[in-house]
C-alpha atoms as a PDB file:
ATOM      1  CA  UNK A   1      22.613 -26.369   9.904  1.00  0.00           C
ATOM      2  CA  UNK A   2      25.300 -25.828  12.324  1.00  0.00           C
ATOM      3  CA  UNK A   3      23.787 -22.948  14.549  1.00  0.00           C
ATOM      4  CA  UNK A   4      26.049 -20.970  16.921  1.00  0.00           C
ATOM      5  CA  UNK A   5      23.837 -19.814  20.394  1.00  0.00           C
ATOM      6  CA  UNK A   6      25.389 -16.355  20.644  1.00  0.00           C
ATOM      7  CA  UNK A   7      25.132 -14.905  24.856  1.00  0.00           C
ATOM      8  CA  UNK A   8      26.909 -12.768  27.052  1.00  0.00           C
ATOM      9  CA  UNK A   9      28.079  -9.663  25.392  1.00  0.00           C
ATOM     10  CA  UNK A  10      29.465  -6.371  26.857  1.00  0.00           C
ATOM     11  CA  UNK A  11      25.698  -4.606  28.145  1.00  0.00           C
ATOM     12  CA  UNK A  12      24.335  -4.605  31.037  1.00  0.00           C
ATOM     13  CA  UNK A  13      22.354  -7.267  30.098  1.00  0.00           C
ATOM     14  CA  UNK A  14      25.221  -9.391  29.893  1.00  0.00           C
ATOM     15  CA  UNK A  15      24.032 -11.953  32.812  1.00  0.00           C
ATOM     16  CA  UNK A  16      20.254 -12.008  31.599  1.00  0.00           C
ATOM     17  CA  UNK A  17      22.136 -12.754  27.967  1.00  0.00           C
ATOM     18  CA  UNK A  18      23.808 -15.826  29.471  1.00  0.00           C
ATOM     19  CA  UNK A  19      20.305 -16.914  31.294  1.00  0.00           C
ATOM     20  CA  UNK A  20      18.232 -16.824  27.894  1.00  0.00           C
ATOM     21  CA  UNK A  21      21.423 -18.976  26.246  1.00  0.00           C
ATOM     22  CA  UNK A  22      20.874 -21.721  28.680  1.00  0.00           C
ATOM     23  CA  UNK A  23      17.441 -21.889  28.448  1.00  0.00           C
ATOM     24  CA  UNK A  24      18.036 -21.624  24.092  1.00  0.00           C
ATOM     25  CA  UNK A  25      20.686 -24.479  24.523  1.00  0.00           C
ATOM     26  CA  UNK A  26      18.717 -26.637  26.451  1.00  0.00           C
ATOM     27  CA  UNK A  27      15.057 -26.466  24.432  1.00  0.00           C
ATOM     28  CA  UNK A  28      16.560 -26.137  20.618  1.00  0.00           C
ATOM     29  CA  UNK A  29      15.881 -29.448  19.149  1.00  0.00           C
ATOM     30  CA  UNK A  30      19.362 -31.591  18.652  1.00  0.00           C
ATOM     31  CA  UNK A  31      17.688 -34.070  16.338  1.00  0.00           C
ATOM     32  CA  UNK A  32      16.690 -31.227  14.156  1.00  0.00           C
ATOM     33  CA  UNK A  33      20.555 -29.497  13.585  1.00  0.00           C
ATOM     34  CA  UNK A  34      23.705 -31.098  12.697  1.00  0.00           C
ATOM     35  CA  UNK A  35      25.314 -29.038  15.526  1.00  0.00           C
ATOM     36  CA  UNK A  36      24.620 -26.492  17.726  1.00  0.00           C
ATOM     37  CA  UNK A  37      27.313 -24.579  19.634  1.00  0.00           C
ATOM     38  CA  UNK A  38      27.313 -22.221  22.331  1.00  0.00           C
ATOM     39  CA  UNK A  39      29.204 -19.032  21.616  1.00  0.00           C
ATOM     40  CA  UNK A  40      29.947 -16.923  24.684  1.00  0.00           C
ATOM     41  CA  UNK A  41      30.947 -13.232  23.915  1.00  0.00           C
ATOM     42  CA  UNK A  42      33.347 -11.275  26.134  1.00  0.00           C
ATOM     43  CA  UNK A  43      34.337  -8.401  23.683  1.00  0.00           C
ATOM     44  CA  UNK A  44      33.725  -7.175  20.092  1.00  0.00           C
ATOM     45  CA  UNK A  45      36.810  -7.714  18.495  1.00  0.00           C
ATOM     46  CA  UNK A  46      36.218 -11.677  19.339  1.00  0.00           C
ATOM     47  CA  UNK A  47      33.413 -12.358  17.743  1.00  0.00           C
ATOM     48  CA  UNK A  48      34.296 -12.788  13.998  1.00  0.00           C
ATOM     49  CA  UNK A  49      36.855 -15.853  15.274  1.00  0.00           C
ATOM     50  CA  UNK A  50      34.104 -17.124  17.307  1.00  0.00           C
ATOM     51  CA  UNK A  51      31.375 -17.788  14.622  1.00  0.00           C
ATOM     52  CA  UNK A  52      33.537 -19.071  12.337  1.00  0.00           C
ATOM     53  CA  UNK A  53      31.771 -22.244  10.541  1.00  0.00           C
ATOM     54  CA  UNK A  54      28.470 -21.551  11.856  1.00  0.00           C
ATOM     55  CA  UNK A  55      25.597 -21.719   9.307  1.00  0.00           C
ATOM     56  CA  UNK A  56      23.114 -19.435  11.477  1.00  0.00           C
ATOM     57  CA  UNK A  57      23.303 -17.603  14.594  1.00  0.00           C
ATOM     58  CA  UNK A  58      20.545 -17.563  17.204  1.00  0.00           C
ATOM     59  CA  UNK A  59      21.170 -14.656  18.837  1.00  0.00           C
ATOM     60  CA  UNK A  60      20.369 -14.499  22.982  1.00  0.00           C
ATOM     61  CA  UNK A  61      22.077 -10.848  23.123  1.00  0.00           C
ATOM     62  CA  UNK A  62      19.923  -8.221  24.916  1.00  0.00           C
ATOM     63  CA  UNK A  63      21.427  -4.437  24.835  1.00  0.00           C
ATOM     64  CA  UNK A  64      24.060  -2.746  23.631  1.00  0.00           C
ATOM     65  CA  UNK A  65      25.735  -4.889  20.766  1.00  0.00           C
ATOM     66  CA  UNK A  66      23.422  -7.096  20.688  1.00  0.00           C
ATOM     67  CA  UNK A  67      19.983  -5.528  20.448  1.00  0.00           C
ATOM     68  CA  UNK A  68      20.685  -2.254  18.897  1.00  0.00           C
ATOM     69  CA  UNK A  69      21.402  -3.520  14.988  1.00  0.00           C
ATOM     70  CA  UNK A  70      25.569  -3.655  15.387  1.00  0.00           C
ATOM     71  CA  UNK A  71      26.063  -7.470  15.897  1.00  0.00           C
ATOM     72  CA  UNK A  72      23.332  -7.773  12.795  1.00  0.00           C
ATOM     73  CA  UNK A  73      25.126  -5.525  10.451  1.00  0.00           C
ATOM     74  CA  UNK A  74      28.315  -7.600  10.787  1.00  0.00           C
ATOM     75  CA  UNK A  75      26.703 -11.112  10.590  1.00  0.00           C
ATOM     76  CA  UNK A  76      25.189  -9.109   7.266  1.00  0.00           C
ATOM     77  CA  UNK A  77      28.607  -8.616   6.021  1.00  0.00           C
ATOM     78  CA  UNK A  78      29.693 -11.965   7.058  1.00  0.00           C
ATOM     79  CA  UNK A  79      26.425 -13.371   5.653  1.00  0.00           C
ATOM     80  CA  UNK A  80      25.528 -15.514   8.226  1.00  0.00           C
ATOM     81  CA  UNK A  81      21.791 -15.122   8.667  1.00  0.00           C
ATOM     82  CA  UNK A  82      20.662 -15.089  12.429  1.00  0.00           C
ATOM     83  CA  UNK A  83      17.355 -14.853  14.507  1.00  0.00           C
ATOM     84  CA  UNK A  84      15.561 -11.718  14.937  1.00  0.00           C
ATOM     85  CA  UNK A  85      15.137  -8.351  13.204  1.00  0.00           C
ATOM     86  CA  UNK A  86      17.242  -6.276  11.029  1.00  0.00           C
ATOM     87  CA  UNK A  87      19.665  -3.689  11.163  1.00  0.00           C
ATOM     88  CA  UNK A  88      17.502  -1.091  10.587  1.00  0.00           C
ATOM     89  CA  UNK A  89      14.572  -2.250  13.042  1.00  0.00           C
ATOM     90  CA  UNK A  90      16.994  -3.025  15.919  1.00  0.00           C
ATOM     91  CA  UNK A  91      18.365   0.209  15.903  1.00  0.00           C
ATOM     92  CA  UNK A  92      15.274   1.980  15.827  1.00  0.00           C
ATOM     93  CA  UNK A  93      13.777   0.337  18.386  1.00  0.00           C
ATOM     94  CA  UNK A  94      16.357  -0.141  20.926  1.00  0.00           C
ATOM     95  CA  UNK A  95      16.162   4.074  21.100  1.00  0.00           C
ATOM     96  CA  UNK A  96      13.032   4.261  23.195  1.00  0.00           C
ATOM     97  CA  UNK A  97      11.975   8.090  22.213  1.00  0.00           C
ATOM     98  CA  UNK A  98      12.691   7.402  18.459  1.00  0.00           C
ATOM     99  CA  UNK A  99      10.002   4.793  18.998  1.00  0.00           C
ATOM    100  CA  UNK A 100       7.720   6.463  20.321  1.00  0.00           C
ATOM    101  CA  UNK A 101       8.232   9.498  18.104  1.00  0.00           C
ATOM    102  CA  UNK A 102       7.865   7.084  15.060  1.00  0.00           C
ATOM    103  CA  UNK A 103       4.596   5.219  16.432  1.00  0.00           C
ATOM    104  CA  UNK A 104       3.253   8.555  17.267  1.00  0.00           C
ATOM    105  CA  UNK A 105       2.457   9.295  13.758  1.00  0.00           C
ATOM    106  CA  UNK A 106       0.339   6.257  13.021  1.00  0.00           C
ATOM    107  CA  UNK A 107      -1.983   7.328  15.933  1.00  0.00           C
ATOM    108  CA  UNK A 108      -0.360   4.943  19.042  1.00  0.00           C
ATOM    109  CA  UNK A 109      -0.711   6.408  22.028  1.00  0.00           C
ATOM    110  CA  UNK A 110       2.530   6.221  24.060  1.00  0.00           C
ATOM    111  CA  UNK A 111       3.340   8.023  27.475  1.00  0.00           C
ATOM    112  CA  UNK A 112       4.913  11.725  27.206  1.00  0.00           C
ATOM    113  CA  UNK A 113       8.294  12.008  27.954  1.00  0.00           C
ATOM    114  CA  UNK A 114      11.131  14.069  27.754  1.00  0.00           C
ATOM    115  CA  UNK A 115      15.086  12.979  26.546  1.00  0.00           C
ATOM    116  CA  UNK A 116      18.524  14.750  28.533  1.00  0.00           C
ATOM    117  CA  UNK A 117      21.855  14.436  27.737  1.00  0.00           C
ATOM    118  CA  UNK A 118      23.295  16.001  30.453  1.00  0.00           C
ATOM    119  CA  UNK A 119      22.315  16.747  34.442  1.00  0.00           C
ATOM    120  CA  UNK A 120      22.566  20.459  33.276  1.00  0.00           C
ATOM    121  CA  UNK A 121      19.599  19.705  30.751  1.00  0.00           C
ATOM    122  CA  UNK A 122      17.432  18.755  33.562  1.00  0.00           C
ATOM    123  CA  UNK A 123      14.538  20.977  32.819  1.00  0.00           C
ATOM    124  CA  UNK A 124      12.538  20.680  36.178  1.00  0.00           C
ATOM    125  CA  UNK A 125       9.339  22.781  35.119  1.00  0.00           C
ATOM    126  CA  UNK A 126       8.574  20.526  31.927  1.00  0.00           C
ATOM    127  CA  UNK A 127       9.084  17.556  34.696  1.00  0.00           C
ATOM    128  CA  UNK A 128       6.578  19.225  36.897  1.00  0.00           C
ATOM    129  CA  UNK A 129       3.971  19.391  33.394  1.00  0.00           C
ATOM    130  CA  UNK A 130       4.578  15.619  33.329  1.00  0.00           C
ATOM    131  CA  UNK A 131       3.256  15.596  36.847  1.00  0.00           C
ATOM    132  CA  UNK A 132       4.928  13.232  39.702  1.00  0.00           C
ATOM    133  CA  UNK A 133       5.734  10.523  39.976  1.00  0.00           C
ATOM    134  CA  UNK A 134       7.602  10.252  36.670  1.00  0.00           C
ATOM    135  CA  UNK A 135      10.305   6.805  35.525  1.00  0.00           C
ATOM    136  CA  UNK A 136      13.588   8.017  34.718  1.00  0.00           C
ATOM    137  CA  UNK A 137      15.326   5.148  32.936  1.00  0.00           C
ATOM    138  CA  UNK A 138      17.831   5.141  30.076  1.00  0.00           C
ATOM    139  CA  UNK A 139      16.657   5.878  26.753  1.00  0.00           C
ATOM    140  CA  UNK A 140      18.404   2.525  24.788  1.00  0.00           C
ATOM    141  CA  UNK A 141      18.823   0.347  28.602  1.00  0.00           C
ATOM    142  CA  UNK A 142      16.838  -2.438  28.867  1.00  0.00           C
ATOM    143  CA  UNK A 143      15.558  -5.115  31.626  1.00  0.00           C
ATOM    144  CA  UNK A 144      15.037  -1.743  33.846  1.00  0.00           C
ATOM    145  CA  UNK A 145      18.522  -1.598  34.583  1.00  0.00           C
ATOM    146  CA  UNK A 146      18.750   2.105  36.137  1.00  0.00           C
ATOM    147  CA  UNK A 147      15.076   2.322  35.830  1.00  0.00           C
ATOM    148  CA  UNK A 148      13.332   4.175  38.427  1.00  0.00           C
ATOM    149  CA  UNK A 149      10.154   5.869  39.657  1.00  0.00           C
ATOM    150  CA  UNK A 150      10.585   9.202  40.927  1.00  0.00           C
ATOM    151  CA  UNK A 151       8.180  10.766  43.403  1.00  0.00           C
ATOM    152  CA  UNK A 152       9.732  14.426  43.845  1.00  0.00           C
ATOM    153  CA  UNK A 153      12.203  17.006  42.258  1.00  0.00           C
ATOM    154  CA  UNK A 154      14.895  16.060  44.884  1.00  0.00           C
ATOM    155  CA  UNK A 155      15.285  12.570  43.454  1.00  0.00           C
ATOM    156  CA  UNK A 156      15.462  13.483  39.594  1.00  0.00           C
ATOM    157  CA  UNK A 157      19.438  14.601  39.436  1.00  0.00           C
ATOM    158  CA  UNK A 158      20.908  11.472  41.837  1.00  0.00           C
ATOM    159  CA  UNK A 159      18.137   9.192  39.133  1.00  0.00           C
ATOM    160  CA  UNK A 160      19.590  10.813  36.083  1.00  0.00           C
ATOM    161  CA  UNK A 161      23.509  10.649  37.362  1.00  0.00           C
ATOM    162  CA  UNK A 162      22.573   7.105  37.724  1.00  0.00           C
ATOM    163  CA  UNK A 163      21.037   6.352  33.886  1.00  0.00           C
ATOM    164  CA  UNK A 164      24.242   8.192  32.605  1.00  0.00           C
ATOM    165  CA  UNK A 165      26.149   5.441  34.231  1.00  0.00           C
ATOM    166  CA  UNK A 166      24.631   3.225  31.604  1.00  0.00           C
ATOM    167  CA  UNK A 167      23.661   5.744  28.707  1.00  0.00           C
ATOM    168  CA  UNK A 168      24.606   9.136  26.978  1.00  0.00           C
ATOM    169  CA  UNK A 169      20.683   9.874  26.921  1.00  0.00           C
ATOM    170  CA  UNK A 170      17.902   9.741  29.716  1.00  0.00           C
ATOM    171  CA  UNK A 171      14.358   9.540  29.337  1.00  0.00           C
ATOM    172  CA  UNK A 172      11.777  11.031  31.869  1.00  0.00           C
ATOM    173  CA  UNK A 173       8.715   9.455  30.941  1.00  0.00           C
ATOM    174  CA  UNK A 174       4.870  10.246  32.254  1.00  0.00           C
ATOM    175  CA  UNK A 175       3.851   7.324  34.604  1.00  0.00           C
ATOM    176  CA  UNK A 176       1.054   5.844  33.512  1.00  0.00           C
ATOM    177  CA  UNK A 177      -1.329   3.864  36.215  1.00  0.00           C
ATOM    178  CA  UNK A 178      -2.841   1.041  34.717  1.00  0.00           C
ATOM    179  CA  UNK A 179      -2.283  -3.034  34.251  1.00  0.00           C
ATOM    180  CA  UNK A 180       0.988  -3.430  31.766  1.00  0.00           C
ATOM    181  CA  UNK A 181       0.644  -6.187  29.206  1.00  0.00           C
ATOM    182  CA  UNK A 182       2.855  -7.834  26.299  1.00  0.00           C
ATOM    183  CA  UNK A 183       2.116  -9.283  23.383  1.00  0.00           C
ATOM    184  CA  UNK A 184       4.516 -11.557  21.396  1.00  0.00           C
ATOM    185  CA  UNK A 185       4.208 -11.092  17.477  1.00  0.00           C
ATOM    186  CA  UNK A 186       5.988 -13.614  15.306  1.00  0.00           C
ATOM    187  CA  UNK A 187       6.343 -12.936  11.360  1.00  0.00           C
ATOM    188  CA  UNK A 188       3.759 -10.483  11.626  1.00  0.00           C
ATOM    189  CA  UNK A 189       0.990 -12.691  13.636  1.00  0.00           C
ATOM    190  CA  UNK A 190      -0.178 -11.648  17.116  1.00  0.00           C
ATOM    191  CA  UNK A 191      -0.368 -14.037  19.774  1.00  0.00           C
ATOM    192  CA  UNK A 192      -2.264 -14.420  22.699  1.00  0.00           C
ATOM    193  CA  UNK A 193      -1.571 -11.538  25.395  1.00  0.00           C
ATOM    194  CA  UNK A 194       0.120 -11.640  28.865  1.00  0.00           C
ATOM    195  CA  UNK A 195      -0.332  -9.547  31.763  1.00  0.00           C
ATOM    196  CA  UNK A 196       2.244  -9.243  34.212  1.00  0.00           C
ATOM    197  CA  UNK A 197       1.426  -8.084  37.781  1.00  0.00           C
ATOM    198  CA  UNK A 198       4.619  -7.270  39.852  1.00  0.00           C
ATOM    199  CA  UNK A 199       4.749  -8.904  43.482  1.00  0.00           C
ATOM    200  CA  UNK A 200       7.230  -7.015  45.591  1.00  0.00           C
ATOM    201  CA  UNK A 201       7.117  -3.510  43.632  1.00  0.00           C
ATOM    202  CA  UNK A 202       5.414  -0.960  41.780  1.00  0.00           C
ATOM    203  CA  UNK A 203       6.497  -1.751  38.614  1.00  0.00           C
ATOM    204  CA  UNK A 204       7.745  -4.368  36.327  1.00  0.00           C
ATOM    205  CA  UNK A 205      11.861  -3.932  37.594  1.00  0.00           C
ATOM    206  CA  UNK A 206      14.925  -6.213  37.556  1.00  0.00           C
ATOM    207  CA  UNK A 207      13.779  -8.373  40.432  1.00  0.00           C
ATOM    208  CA  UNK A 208      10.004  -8.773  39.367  1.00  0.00           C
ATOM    209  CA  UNK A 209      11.243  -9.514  35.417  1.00  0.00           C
ATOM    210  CA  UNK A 210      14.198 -12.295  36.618  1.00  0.00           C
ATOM    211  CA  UNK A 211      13.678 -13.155  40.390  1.00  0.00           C
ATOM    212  CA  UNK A 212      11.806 -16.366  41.429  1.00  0.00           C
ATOM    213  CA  UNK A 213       7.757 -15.578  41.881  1.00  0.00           C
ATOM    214  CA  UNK A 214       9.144 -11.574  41.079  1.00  0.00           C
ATOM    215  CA  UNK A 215       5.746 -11.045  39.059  1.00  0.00           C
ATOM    216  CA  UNK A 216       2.539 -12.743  37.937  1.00  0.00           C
ATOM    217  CA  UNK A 217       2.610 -13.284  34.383  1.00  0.00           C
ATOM    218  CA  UNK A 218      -0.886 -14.696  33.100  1.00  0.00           C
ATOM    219  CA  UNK A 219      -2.304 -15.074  29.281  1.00  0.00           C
ATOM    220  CA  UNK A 220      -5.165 -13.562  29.074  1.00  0.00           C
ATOM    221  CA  UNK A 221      -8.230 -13.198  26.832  1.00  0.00           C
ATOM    222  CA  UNK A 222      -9.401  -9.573  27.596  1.00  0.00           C
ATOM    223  CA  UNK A 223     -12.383  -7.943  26.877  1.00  0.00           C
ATOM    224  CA  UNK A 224     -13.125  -8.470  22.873  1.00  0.00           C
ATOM    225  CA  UNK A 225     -12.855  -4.313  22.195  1.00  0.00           C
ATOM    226  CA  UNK A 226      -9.586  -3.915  24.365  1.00  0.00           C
ATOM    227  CA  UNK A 227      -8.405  -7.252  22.565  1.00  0.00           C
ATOM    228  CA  UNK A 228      -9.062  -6.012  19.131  1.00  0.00           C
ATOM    229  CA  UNK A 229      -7.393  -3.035  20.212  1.00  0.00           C
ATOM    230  CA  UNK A 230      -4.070  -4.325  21.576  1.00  0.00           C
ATOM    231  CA  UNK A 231      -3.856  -6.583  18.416  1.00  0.00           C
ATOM    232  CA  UNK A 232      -4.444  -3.588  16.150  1.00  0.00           C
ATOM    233  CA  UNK A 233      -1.719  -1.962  17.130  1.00  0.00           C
ATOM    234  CA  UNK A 234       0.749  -4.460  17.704  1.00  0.00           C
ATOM    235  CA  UNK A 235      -0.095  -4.721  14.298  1.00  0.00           C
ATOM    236  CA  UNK A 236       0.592  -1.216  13.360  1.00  0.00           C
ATOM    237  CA  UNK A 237       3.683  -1.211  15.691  1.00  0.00           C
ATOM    238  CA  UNK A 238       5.225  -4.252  13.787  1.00  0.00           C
ATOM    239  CA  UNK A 239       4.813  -2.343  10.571  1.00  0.00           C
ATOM    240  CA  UNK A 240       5.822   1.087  11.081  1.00  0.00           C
ATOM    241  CA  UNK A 241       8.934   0.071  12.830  1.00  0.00           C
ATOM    242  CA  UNK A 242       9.756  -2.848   9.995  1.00  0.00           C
ATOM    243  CA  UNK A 243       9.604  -5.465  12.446  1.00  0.00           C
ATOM    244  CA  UNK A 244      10.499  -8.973  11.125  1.00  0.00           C
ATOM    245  CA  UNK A 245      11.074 -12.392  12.891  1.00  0.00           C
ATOM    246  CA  UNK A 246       9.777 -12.115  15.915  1.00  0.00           C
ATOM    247  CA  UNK A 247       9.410  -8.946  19.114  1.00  0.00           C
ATOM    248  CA  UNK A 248       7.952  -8.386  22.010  1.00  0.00           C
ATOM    249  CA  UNK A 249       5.859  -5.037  22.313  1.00  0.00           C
ATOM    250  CA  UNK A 250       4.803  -3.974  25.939  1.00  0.00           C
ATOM    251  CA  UNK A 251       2.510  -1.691  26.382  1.00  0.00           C
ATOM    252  CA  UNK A 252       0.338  -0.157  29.581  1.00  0.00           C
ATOM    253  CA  UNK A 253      -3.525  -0.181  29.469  1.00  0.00           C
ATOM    254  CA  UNK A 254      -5.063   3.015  31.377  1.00  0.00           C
ATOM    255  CA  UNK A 255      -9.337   3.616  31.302  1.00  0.00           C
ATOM    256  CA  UNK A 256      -9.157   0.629  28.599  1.00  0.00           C
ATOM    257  CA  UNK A 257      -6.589   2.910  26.641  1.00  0.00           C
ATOM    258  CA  UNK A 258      -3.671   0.735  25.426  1.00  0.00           C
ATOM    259  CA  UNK A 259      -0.143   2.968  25.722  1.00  0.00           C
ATOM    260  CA  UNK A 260       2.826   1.511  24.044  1.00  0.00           C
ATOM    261  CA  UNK A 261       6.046   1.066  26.391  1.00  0.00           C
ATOM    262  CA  UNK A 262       8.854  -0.121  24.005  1.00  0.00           C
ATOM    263  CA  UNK A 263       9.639  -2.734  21.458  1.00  0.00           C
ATOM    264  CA  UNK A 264      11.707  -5.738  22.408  1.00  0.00           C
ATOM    265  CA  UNK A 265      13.400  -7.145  18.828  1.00  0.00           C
ATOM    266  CA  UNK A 266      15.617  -9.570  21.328  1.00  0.00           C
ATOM    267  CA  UNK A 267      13.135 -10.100  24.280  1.00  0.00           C
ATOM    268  CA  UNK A 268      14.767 -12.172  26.808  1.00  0.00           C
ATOM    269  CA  UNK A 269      14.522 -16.528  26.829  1.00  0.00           C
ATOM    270  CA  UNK A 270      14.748 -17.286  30.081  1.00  0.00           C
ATOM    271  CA  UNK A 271      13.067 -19.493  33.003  1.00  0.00           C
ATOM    272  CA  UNK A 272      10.509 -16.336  33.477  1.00  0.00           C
ATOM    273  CA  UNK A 273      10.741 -14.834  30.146  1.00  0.00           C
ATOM    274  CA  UNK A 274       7.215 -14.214  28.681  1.00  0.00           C
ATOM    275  CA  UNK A 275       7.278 -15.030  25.022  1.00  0.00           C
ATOM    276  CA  UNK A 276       7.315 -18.608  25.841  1.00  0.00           C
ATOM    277  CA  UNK A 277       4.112 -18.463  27.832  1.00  0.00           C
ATOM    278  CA  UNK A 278       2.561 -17.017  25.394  1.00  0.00           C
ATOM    279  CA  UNK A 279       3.540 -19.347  22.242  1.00  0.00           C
ATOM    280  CA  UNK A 280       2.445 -22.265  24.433  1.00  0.00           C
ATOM    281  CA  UNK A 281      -1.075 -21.060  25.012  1.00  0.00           C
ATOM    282  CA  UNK A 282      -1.147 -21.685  20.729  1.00  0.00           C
ATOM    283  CA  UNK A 283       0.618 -25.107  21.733  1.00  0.00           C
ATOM    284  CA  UNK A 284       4.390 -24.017  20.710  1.00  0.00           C
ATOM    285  CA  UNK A 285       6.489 -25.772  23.319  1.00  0.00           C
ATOM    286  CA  UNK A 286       9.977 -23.774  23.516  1.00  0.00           C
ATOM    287  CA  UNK A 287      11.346 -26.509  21.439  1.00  0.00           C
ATOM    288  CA  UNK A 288       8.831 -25.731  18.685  1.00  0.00           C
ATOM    289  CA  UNK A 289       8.948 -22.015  19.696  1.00  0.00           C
ATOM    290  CA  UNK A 290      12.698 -21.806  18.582  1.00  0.00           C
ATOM    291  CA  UNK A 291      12.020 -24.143  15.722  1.00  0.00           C
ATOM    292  CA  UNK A 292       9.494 -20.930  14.479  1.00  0.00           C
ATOM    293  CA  UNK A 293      11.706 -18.198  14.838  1.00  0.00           C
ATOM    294  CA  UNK A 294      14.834 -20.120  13.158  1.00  0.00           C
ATOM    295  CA  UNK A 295      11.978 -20.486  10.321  1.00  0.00           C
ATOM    296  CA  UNK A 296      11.196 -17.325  10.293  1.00  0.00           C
ATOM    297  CA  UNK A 297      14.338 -15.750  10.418  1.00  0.00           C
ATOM    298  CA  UNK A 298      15.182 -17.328   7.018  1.00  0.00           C
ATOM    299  CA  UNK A 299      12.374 -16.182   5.325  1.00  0.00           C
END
């Protein structure tokens, strides 16, 4: 196959995009493809030229045209198969409060939270039920771009203006206290679970997911209840939400109560990206680990 490394994009993801297309470029296995080609996207309109004569398309897109099901639905059209969920699973998940809404009903637990369009829809006393602090982040951002953790009502407004920026919708989500894991599923099987402690904040942000030493990400083999637990409902996640390929669910563990955070369907491939720590724990080097998902995606 000749396979087309699709990066960049127009989020604002774009530069972590380009990061997990290096690291793609470098591990995918040139003995194993006839050609592989990197594919570098500045604009929409481009990309049918680009991926011309490609025979599959590994996609390193995070965000907006990339994660949220619209660069799928055309390579559907086109009928070039590529790496990843669907349409339909994209979409949902890259909405963060359709998520939860939609795991709700098969009894995950997931943080409360509210969704505003609009400064004016800033409704301070269902903020103050929440309780401070609360994370204000965009409701389809991801890599915690304009994500932030808001200790009082005179930060809310300036931390909403600043989502808006990046999103017509806003979520202000409960903050949960407790030790945030991820756990990488890929074609419906669970892998080992990594917990990620942030260095230099108090949460997992921008510089703790991408800067050198930002975070402490460690597999781990928790207690065999909590285990059985997390698994279960990355399980039920990956259902419900018609997860296929591979995705990254992240989730918060409180009093040994796992909360779901949000689905990754594109999770991010770079240097400290966490999928690959966990695949090699079941002895997938990255090589092997994009060799899978290719697999996988063709099923």
């Amino acid at each position: 196959m000749k396979i087309g490394v699709i990066m960049g994009g127009i989020s604002s993801e774009r530069e972590i995009s380009l990061k997990s297309g290096e690291q793609v470029l470098l591990n995918l296995n040139r003995d194993k493809y006839e050609e592989i080609i990197p594919i570098i996207i500045d604009s929409k309109s481009e990309v049918v030229e680009k991926i011309k004569g490609i025979d599959f398309a590994f996609l390193a897109l995070h965000g907006q045209f990339g994660e949220d099901g619209t660069i799928q639905g055309l390579l559907e059209t086109i009928g070039i198969p590529y790496s990843g969920c669907g349409v339909l699973p994209s979409a949902i998940c890259m909405n963060k409060g359709l998520t939860k809404r939609i795991v709700k009903t098969v009894g995950v637990d997931t943080a409360k939270w509210l969704i505003v369009k609009a400064v004016e829809e800033i409704d301070y006393k269902k903020i103050r039920e929440l309780q401070y602090p609360v994370f204000i982040k965009p409701n389809k951002g991801g890599s915690s771009v304009a994500t932030f953790l808001v200790r009082s009502e005179d930060e809310v407004e300036k931390a909403v203006r600043e989502g808006l920026k990046y999103d017509n919708e806003i979520m202000i989500e409960e903050y949960i206290n407790g030790e945030e894991i991820t756990s990488f599923v890929l074609n419906g099987e669970v892998f080992p679970t990594v917990k990620i402690k942030s260095k230099n904040s108090e949460f997992f942000d921008y510089d703790s997911k991408y800067g050198e030493n930002g975070a402490e990400e460690e597999v781990v083999l928790l207690e065999e209840k909590l285990q059985e637990k997390i698994n279960n409902i990355s399980k039920k996640v990956w259902d419900i939400l018609g997860c296929n390929s591979y995705a990254r669910i992240d989730m918060i563990v409180r009093e040994g109560v796992p909360y779901l955070l949000e689905v990754n369907t594109l999770p991010g491939m770079t240097k400290q990206s966490l999928i690959p720590k966990s695949a090699k724990v079941r002895g997938l080097e990255f090589s092997e680990l994009l060799d899978k998902i290719i697999e996988c995606s063709l099923i």
